[in-house]
N, C-alpha and C. Protein backbone atom coordinates (compact mmCIF):
# COMPACT_ATOMS: atom_id res chain seq x y z
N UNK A 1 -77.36 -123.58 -115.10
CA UNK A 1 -77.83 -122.22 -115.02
C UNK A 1 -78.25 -121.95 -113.59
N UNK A 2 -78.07 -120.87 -113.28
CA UNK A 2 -78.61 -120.50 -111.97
C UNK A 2 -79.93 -120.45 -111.51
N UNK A 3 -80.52 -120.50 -110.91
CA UNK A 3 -81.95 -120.40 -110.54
C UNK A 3 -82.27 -119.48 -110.27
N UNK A 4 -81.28 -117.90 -110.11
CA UNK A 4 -82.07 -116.92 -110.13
C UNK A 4 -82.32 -116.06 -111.55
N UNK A 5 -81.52 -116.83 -112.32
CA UNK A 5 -81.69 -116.14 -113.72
C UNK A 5 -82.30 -117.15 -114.78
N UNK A 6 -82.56 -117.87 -114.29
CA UNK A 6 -84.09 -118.83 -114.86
C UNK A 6 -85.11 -117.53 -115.23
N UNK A 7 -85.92 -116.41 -114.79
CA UNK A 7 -86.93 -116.15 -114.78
C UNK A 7 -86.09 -114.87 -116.15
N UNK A 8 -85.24 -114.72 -115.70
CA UNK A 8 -84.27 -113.15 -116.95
C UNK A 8 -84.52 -114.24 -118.39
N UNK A 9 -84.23 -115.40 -118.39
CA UNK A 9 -83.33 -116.51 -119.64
C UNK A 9 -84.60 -116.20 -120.11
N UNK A 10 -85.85 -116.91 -119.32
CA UNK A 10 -87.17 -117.05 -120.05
C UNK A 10 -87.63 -115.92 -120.72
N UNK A 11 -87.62 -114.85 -119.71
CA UNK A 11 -87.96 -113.49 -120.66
C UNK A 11 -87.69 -113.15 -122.28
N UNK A 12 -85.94 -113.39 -121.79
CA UNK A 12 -84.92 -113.14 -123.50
C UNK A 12 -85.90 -113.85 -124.35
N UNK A 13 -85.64 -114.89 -123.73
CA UNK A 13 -86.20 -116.12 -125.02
C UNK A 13 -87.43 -115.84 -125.14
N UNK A 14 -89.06 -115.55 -124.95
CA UNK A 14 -89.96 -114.98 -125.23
C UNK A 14 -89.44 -113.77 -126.13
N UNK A 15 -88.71 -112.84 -125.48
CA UNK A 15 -89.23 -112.20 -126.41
C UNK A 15 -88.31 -111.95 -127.98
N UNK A 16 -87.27 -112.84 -127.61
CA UNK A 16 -86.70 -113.24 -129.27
C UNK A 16 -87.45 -113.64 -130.30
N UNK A 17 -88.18 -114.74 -129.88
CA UNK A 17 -89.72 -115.30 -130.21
C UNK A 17 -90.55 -114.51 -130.59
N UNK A 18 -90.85 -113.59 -130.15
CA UNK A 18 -92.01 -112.68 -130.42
C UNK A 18 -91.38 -111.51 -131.46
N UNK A 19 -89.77 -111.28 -131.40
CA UNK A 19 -89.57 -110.47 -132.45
C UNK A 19 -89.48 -111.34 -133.58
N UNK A 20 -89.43 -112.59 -133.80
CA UNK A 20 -88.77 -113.24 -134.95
C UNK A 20 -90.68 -113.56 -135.60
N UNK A 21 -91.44 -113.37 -134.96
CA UNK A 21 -93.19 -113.81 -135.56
C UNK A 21 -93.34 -112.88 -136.29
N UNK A 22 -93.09 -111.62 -136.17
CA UNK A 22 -93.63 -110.71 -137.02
C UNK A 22 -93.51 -111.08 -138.49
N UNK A 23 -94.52 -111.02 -138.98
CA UNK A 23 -94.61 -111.30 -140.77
C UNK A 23 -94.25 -109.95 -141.31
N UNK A 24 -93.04 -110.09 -142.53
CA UNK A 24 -92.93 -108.92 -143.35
C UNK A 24 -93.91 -109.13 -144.61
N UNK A 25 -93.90 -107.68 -145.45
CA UNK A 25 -94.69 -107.56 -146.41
C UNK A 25 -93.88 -107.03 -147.39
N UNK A 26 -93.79 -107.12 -148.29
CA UNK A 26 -93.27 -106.35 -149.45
C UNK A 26 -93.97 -105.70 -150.13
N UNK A 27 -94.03 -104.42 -150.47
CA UNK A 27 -94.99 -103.52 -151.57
C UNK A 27 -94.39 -103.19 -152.57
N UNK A 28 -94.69 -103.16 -153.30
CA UNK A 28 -94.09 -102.89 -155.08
C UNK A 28 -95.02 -101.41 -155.42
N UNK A 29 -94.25 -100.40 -155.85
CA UNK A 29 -94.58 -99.15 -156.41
C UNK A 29 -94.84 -99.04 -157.83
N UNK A 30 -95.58 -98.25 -158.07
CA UNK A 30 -95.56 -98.02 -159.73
C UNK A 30 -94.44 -97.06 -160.25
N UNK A 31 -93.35 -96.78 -159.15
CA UNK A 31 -92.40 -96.16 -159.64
C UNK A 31 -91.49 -97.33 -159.60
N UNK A 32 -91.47 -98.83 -159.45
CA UNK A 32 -90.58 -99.99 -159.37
C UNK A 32 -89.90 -99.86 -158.11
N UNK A 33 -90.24 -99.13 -156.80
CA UNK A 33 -89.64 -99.38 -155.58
C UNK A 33 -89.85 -100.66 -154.92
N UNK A 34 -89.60 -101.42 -153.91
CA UNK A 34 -89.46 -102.32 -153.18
C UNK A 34 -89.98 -101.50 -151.72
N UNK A 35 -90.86 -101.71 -151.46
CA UNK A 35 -90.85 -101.33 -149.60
C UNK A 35 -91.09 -102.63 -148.71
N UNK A 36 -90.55 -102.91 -147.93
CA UNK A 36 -90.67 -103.92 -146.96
C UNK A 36 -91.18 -103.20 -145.47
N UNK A 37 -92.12 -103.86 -145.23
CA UNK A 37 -93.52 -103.34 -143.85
C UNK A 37 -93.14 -104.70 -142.81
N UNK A 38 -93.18 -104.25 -141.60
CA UNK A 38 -93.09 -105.16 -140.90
C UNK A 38 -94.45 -105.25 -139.93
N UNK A 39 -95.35 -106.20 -141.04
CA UNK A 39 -96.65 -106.40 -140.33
C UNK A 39 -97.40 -106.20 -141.90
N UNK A 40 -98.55 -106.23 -141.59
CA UNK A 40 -99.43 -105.76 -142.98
C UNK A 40 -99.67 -104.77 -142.85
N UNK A 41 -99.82 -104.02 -143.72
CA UNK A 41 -99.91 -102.63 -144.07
C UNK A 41 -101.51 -102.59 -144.12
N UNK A 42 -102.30 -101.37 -143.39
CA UNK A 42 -103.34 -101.18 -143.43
C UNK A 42 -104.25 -100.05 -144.09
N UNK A 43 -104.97 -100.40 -145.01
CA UNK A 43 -105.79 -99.30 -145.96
C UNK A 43 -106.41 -98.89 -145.05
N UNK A 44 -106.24 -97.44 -145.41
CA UNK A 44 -107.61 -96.37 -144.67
C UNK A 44 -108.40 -96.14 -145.96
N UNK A 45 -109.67 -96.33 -146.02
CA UNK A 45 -110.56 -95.83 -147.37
C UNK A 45 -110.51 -94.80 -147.18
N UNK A 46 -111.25 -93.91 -146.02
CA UNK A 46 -111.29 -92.19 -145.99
C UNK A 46 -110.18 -91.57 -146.87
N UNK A 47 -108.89 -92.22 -146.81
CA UNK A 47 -107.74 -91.21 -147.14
C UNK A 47 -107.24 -91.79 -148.68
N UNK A 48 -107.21 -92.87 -148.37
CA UNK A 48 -106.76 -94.17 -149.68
C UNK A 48 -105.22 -93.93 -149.72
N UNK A 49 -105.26 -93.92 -148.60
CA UNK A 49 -103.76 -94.30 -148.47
C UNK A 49 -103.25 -95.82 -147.21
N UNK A 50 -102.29 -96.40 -147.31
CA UNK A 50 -101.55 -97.42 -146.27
C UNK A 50 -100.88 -97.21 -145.71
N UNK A 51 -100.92 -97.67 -143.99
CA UNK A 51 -100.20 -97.35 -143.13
C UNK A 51 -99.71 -98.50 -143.06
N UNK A 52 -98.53 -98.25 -142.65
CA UNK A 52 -97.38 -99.40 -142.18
C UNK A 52 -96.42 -98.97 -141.76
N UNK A 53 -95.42 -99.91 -140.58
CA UNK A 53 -94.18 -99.85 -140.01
C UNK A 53 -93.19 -100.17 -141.07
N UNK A 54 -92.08 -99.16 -141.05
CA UNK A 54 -90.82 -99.63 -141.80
C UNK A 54 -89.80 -100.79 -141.46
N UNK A 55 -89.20 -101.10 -142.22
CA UNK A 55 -87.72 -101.55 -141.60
C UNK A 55 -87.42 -101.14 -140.36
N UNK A 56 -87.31 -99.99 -139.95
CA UNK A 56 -86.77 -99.44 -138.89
C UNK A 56 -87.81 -99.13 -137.72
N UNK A 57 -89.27 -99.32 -137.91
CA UNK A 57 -90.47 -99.43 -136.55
C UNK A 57 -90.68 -98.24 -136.95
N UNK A 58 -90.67 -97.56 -137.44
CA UNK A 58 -91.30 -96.08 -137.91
C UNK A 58 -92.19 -96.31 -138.78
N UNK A 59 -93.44 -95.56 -138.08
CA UNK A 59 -94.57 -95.45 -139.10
C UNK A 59 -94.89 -94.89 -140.11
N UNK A 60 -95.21 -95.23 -141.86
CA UNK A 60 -95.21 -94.68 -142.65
C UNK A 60 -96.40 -94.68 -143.63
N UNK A 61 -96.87 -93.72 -144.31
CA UNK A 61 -98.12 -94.10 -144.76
C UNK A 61 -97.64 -93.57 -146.56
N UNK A 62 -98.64 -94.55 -147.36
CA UNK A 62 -98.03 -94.17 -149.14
C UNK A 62 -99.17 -94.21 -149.74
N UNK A 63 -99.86 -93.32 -150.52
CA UNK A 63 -100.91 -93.62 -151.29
C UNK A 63 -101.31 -94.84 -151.66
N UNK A 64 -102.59 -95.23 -151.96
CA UNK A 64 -103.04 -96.33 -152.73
C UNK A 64 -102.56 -96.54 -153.54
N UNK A 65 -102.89 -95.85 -154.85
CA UNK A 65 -102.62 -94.95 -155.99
C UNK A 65 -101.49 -95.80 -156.33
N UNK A 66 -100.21 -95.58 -155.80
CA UNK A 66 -98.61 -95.91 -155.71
C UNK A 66 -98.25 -97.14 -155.59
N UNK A 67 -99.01 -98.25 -155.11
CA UNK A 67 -98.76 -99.31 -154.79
C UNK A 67 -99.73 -100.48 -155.77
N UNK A 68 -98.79 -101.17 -156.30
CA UNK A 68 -98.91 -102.38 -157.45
C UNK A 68 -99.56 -103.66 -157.08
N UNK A 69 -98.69 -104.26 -155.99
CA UNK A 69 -98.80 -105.28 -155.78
C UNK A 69 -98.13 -105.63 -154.11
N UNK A 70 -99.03 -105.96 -152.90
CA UNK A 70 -98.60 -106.41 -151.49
C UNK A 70 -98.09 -107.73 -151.38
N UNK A 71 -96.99 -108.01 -151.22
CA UNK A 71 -97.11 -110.02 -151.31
C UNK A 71 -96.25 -110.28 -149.09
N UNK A 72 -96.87 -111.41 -149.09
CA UNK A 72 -96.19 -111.47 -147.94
C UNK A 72 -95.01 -112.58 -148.25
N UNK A 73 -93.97 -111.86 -147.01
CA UNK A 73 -92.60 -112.33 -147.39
C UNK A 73 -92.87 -114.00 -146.81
């Protein structure tokens, strides 16, 4: 490898690493949906609803109410 792309290689590789850590979550609906969160999904009491990132890094929030069961993947 070259020595000037020693410092680019290391980067990639960090941050392949750092995308592959993220823990998914799975949420189960009381309508029998499947949602997969990438990260844990976080209760707001004020609202009683959960925020979480989708599949796709978009943020989404779902009632309490709606959700059965959180398991991590």
């Amino acid at each position: 490898m070259n020595v000037r792309h020693a410092p680019l290689a290391a980067v990639l590789l960090a941050s392949l690493l750092t995308a592959c850590s993220t823990t998914e979550y799975i949420m189960s609906t009381t309508e029998g949906r499947l949602i997969v969160s990438s990260g844990r999904p976080d209760l707001d009491e004020k609202t009683g609803t959960y925020t979480y990132k989708d599949a796709n890094g978009k943020e989404a929030t779902i009632p309490k109410d709606a959700i059965v069961q959180i398991m991590e993947r």
